[in-house]
PDB file of N, CA and C in Angstrom:
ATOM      1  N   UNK A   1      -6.724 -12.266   2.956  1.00  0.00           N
ATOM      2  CA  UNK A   1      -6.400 -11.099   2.163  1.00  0.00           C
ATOM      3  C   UNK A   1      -7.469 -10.032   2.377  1.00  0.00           C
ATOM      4  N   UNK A   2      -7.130  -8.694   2.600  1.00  0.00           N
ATOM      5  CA  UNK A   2      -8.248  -8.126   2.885  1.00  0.00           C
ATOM      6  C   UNK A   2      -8.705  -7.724   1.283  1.00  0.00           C
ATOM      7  N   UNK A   3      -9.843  -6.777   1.481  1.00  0.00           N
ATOM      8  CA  UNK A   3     -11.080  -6.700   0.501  1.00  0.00           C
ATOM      9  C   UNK A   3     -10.652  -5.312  -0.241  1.00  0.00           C
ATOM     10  N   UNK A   4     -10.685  -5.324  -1.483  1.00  0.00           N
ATOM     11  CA  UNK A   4     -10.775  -3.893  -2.148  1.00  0.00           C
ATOM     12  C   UNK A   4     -11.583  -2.809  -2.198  1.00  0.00           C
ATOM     13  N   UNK A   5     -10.947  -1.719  -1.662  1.00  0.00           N
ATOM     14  CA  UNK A   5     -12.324  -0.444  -1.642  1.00  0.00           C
ATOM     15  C   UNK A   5     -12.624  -0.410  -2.684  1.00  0.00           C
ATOM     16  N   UNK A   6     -13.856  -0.039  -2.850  1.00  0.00           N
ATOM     17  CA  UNK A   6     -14.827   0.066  -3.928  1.00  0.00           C
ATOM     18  C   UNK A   6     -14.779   1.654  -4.080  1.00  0.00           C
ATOM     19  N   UNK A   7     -13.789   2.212  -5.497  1.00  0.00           N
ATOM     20  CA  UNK A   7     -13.882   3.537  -5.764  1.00  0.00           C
ATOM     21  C   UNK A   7     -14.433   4.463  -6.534  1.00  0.00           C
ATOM     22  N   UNK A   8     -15.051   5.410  -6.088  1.00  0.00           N
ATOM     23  CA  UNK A   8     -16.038   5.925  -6.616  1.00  0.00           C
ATOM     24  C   UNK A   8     -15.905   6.807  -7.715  1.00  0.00           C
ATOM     25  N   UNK A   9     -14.695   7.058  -8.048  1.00  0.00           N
ATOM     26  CA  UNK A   9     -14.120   7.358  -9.317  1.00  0.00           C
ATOM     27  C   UNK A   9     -13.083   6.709 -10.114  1.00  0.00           C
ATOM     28  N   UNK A  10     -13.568   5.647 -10.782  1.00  0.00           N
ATOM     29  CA  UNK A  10     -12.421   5.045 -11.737  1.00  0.00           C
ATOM     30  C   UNK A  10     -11.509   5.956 -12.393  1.00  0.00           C
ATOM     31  N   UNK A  11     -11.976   7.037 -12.961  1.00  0.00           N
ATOM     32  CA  UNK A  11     -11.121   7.658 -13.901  1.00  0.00           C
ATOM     33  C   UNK A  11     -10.082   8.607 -13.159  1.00  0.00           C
ATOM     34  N   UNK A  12     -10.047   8.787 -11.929  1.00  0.00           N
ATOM     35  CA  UNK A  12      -9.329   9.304 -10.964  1.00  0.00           C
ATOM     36  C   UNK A  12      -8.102   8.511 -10.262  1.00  0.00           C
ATOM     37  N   UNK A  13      -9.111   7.153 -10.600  1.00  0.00           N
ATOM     38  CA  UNK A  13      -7.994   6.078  -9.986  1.00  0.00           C
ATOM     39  C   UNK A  13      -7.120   5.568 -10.437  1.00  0.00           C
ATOM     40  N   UNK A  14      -7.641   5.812 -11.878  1.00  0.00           N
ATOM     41  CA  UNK A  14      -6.722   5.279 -13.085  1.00  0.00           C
ATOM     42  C   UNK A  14      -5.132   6.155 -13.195  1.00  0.00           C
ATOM     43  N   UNK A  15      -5.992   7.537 -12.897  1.00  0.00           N
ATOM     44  CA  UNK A  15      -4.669   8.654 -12.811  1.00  0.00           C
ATOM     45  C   UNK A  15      -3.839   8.579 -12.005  1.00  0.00           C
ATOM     46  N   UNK A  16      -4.116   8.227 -11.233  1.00  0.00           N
ATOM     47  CA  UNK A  16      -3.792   8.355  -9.517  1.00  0.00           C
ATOM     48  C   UNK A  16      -2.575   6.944  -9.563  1.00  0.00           C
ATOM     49  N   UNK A  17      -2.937   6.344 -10.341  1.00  0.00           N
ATOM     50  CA  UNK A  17      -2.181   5.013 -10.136  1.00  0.00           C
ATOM     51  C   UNK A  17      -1.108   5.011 -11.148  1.00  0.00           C
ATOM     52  N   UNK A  18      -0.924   5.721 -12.392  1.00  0.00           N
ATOM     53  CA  UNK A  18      -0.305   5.871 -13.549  1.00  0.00           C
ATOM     54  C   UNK A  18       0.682   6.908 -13.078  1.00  0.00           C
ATOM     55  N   UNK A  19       0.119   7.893 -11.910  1.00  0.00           N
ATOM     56  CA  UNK A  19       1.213   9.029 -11.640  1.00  0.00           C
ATOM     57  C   UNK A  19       2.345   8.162 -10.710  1.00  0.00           C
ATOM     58  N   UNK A  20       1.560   7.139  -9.928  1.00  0.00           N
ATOM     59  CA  UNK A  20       2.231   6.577  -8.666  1.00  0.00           C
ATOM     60  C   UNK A  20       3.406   5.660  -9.400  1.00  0.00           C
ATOM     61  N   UNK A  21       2.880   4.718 -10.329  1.00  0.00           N
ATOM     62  CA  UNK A  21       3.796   3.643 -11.081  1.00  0.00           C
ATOM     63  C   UNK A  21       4.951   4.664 -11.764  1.00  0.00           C
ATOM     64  N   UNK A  22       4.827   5.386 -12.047  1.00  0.00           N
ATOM     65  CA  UNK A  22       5.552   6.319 -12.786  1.00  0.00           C
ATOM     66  C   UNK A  22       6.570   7.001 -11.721  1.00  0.00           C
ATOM     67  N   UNK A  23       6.068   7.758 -10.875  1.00  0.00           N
ATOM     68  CA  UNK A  23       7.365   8.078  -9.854  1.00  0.00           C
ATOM     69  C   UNK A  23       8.237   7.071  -9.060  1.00  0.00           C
ATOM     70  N   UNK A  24       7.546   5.574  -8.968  1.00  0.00           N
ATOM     71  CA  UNK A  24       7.635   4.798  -8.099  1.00  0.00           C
ATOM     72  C   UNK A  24       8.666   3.825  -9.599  1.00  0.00           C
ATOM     73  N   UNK A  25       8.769   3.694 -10.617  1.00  0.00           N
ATOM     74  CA  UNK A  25       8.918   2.997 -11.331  1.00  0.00           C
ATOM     75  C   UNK A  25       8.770   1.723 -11.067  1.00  0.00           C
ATOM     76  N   UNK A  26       7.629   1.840 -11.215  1.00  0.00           N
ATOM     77  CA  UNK A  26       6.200   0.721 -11.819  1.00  0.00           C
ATOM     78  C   UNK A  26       5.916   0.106 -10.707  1.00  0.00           C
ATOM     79  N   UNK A  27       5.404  -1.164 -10.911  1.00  0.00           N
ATOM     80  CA  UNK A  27       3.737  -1.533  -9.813  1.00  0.00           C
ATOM     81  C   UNK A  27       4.770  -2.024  -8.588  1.00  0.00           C
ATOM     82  N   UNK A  28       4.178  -1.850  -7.387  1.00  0.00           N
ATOM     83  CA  UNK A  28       4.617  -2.533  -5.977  1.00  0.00           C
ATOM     84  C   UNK A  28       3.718  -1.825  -5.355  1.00  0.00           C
ATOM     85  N   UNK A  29       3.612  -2.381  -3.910  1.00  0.00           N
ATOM     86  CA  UNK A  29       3.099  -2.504  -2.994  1.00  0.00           C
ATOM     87  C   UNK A  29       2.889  -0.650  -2.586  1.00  0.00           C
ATOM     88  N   UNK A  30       4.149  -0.550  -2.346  1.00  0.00           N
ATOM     89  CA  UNK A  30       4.348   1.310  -1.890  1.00  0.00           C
ATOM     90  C   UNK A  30       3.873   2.155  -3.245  1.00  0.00           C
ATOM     91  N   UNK A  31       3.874   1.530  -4.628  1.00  0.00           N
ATOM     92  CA  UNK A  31       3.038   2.462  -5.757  1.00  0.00           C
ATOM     93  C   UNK A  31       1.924   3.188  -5.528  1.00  0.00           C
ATOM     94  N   UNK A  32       1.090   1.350  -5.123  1.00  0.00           N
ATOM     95  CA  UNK A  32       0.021   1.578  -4.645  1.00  0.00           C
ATOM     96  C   UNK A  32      -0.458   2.122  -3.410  1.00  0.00           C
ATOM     97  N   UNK A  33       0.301   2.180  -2.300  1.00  0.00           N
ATOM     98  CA  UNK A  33       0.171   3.609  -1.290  1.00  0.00           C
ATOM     99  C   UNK A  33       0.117   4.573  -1.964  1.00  0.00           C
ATOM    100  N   UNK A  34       1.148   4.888  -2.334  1.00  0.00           N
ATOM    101  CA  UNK A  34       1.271   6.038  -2.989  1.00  0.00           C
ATOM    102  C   UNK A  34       0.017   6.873  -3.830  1.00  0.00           C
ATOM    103  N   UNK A  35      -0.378   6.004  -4.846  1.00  0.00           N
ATOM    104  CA  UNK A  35      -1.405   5.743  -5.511  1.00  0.00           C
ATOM    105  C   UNK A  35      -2.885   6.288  -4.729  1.00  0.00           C
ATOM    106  N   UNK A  36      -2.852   5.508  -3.466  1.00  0.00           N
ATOM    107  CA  UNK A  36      -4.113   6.107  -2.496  1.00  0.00           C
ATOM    108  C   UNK A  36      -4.268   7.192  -2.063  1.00  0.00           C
ATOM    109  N   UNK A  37      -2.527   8.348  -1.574  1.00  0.00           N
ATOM    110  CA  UNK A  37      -2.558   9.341  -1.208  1.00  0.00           C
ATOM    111  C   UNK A  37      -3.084  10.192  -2.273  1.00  0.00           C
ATOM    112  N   UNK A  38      -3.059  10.334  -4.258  1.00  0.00           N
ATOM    113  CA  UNK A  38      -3.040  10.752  -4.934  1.00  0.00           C
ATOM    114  C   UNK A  38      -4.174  10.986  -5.162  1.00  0.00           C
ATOM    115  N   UNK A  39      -4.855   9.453  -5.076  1.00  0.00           N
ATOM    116  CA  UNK A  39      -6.783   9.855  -5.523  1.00  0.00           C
ATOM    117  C   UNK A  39      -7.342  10.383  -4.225  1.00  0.00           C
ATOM    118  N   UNK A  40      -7.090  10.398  -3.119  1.00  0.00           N
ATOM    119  CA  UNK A  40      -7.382  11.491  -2.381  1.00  0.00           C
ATOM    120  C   UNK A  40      -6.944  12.727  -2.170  1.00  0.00           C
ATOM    121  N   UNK A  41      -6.075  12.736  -2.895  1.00  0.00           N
ATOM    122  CA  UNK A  41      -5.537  14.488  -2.701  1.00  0.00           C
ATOM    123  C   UNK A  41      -6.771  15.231  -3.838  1.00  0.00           C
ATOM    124  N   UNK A  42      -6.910  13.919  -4.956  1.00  0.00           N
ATOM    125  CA  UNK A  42      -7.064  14.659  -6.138  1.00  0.00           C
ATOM    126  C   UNK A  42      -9.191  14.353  -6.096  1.00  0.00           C
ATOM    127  N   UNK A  43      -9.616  14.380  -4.643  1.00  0.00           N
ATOM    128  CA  UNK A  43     -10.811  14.087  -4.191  1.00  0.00           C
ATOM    129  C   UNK A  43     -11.509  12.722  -4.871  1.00  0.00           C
ATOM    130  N   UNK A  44     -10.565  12.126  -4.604  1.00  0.00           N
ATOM    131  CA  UNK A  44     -11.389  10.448  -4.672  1.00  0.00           C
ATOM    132  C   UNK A  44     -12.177  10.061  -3.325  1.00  0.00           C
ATOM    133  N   UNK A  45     -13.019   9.396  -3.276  1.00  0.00           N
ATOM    134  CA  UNK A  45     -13.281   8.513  -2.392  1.00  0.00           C
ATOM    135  C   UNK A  45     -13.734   7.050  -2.467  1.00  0.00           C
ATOM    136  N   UNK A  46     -14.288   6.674  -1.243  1.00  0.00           N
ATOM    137  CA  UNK A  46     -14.438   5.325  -1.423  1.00  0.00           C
ATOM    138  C   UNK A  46     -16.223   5.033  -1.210  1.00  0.00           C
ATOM    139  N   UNK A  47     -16.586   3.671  -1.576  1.00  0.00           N
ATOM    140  CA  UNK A  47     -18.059   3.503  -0.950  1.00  0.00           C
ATOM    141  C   UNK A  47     -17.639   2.311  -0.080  1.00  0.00           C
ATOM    142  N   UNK A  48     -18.804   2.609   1.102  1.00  0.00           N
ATOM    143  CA  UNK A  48     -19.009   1.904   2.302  1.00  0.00           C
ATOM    144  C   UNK A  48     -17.762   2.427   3.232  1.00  0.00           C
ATOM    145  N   UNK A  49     -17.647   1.503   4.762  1.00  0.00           N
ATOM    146  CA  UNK A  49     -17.034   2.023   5.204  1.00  0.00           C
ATOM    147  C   UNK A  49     -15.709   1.110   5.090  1.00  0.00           C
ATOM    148  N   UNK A  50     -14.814   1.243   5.874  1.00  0.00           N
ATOM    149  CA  UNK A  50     -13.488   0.734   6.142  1.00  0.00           C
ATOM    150  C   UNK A  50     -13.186  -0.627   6.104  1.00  0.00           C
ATOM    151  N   UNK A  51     -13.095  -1.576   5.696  1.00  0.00           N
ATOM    152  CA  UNK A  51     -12.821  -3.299   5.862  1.00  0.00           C
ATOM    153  C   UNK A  51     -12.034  -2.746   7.382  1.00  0.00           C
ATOM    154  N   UNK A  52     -12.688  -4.154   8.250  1.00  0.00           N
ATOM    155  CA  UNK A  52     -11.607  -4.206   9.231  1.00  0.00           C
ATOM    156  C   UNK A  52     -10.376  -4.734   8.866  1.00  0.00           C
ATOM    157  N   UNK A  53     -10.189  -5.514   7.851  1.00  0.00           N
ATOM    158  CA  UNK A  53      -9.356  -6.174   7.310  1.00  0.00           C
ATOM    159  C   UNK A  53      -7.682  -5.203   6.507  1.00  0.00           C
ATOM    160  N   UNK A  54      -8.184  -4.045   6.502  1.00  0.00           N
ATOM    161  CA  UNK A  54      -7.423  -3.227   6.000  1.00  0.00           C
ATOM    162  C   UNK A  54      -6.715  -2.219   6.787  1.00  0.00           C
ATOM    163  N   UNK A  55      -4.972  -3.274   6.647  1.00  0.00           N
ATOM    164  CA  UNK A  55      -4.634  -2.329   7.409  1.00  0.00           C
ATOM    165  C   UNK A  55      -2.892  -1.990   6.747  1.00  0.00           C
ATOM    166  N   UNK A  56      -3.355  -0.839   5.675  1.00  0.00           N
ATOM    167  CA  UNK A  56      -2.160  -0.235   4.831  1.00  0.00           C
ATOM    168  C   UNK A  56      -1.450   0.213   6.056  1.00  0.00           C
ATOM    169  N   UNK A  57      -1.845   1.060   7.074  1.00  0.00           N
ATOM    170  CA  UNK A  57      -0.924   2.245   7.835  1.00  0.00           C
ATOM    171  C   UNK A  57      -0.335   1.502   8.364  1.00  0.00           C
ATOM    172  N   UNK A  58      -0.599   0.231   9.451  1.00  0.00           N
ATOM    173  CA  UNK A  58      -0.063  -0.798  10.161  1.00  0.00           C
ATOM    174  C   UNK A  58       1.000  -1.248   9.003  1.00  0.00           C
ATOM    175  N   UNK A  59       0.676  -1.341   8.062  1.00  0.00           N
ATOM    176  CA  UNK A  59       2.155  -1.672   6.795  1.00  0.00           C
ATOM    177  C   UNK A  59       2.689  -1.046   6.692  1.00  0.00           C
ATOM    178  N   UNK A  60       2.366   0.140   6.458  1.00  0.00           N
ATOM    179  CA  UNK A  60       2.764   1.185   5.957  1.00  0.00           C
ATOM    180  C   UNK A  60       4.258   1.835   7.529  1.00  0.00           C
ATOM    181  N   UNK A  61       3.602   1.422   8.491  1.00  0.00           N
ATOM    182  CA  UNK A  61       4.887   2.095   9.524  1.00  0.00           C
ATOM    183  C   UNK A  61       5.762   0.906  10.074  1.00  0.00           C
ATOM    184  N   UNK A  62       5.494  -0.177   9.532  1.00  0.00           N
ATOM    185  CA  UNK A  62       6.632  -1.569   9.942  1.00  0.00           C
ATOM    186  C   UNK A  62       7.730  -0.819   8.911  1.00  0.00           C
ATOM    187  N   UNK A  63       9.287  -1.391   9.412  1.00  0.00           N
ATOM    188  CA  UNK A  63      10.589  -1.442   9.067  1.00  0.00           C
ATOM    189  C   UNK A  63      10.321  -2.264   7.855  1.00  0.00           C
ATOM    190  N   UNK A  64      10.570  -2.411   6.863  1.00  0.00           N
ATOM    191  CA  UNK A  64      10.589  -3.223   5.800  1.00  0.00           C
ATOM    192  C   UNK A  64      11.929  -2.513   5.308  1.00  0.00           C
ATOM    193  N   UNK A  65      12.512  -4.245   4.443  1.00  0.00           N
ATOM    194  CA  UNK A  65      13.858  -3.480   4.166  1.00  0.00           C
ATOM    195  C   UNK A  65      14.080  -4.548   3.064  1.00  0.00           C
ATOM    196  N   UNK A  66      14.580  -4.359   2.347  1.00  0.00           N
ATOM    197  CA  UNK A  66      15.971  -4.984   1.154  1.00  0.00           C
ATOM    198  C   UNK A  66      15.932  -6.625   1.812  1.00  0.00           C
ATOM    199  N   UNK A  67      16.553  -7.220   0.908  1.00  0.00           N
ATOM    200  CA  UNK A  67      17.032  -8.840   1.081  1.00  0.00           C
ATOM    201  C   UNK A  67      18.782  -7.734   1.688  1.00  0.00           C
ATOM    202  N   UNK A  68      19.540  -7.348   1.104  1.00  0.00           N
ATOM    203  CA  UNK A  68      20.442  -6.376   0.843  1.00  0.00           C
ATOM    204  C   UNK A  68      20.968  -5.743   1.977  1.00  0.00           C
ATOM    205  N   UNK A  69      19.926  -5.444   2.566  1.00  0.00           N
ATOM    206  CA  UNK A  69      19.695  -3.736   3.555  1.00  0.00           C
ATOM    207  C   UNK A  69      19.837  -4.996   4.901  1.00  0.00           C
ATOM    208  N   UNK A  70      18.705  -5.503   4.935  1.00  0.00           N
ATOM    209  CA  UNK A  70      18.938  -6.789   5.898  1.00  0.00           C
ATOM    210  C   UNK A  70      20.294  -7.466   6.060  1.00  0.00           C
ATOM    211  N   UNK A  71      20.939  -8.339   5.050  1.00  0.00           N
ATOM    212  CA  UNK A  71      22.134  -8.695   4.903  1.00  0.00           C
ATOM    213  C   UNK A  71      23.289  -8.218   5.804  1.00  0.00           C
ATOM    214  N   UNK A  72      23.177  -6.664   5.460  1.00  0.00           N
ATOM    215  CA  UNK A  72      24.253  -5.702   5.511  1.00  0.00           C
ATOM    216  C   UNK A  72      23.630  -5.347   7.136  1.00  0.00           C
ATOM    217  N   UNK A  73      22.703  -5.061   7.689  1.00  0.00           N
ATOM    218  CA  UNK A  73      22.268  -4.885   8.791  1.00  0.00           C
ATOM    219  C   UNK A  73      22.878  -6.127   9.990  1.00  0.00           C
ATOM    220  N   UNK A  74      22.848  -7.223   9.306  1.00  0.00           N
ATOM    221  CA  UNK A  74      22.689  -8.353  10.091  1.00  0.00           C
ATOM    222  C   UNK A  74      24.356  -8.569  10.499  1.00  0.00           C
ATOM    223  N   UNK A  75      25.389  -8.582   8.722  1.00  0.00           N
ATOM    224  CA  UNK A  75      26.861  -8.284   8.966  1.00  0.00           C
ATOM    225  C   UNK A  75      27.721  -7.300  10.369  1.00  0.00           C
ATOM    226  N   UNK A  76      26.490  -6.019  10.309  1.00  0.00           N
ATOM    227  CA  UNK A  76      27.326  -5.350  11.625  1.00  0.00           C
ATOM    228  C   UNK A  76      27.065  -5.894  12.814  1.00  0.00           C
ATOM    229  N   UNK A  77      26.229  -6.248  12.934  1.00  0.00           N
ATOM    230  CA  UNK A  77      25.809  -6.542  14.523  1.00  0.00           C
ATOM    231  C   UNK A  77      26.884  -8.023  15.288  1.00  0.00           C
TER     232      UNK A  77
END
């Protein structure tokens, strides 16, 4: 599992994550993307540098889909 950035503003993060659960209706995985773009828009950062271990964008651009979306994908072919 990779390692949690260590953020240098809690009270930013707190926001940042309450706006995300809220558009996103409530906690998952993409909230919390979401969530990351927010405390950096809204000048968060992090301490130290990067975990090699962390790799949101590599998640972030795979196909992920539905039990559903899959199903129905798998039916046409």
């Amino acid at each position: 599992m990779a390692d949690i950035a260590k953020k240098r503003d809690p009270e930013k993060w707190a926001q940042a994550k309450a706006r995300a659960r809220k558009k996103m209706g409530g906690h998952s995985a993409r909230a919390m993307q979401l969530a990351v773009k927010y405390y950096k828009d809204a000048g968060g950062s992090y301490e130290g540098k990067k975990s090699e271990s962390n790799r949101l964008r590599q998640w972030g651009k795979e196909d992920w889909q539905t039990k559903e979306e899959y199903e129905s994908n798998r039916e046409k072919q």
